[in-house]
Protein backbone atom coordinates (compact mmCIF):
# COMPACT_ATOMS: atom_id res chain seq x y z
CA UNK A 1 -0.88 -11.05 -3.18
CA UNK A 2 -1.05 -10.31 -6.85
CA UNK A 3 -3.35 -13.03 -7.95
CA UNK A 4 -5.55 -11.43 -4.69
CA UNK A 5 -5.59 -8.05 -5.37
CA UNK A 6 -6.22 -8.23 -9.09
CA UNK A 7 -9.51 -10.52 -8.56
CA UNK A 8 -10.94 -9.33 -5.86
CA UNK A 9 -12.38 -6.03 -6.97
CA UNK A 10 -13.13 -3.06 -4.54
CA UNK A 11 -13.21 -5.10 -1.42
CA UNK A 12 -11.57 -4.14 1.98
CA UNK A 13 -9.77 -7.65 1.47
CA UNK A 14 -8.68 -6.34 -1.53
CA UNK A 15 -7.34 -3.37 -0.46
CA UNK A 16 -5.50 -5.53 2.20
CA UNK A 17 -3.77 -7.48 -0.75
CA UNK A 18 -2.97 -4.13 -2.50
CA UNK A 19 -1.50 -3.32 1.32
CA UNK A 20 0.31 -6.77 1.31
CA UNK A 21 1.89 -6.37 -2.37
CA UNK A 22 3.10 -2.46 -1.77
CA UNK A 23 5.09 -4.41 0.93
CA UNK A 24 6.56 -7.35 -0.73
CA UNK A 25 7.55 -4.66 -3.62
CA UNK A 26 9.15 -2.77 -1.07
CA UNK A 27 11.13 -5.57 0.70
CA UNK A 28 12.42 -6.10 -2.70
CA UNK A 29 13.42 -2.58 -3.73
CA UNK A 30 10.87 -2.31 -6.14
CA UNK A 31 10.03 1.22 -5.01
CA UNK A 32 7.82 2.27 -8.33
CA UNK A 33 5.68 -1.26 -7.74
CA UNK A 34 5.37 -0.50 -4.22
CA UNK A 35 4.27 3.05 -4.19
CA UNK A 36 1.80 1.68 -7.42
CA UNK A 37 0.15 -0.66 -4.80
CA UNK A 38 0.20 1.58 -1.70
CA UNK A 39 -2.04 3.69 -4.50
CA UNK A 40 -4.40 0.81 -5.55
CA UNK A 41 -5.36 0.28 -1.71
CA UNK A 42 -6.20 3.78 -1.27
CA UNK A 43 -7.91 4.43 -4.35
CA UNK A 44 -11.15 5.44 -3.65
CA UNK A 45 -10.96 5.68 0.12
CA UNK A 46 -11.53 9.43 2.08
CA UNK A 47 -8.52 10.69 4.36
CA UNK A 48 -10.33 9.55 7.42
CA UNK A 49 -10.46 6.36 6.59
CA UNK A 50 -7.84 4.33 8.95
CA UNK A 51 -6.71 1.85 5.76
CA UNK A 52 -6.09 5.32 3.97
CA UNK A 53 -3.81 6.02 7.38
CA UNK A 54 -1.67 3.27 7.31
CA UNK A 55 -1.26 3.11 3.53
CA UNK A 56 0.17 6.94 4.04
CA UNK A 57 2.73 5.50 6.28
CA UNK A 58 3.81 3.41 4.24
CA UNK A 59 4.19 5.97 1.19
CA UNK A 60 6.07 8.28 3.79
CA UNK A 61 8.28 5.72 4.56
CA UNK A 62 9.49 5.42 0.90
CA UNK A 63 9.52 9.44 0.47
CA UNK A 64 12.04 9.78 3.77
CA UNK A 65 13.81 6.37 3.97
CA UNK A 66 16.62 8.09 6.23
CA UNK A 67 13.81 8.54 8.90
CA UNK A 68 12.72 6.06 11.73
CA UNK A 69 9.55 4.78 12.90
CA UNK A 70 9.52 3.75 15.96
């Protein structure tokens, strides 16, 4: 994802990798890398956006990890 996200530029598959990364961080507690991804994937995108959605989830998710999604 790394590799991906750092060569691809400011492409939707980009922002996928950024996506992808955020969530490997995560999985391995590296909540500062993660939430530093989740932002890279975003960057640039308007709060409509559906990408800019999902990558909110994902930062709420780290701000409340007590709560469930289901």
């Amino acid at each position: 994802y790394e590799v991906a996200a750092t060569r691809g530029g400011n492409t939707p598959e980009t922002r996928m990798a950024y996506l992808g990364l955020g969530d490997v961080r995560f999985a391995l507690n590296d909540i500062m890398g993660a939430i530093e991804a989740y932002e890279q994937a975003r960057s640039g995108l308007a709060p409509g956006d559906s990408l800019y959605a999902l990558v909110g989830e994902r930062l709420n998710r780290i701000a409340a990890p007590g709560m469930r999604f289901d």
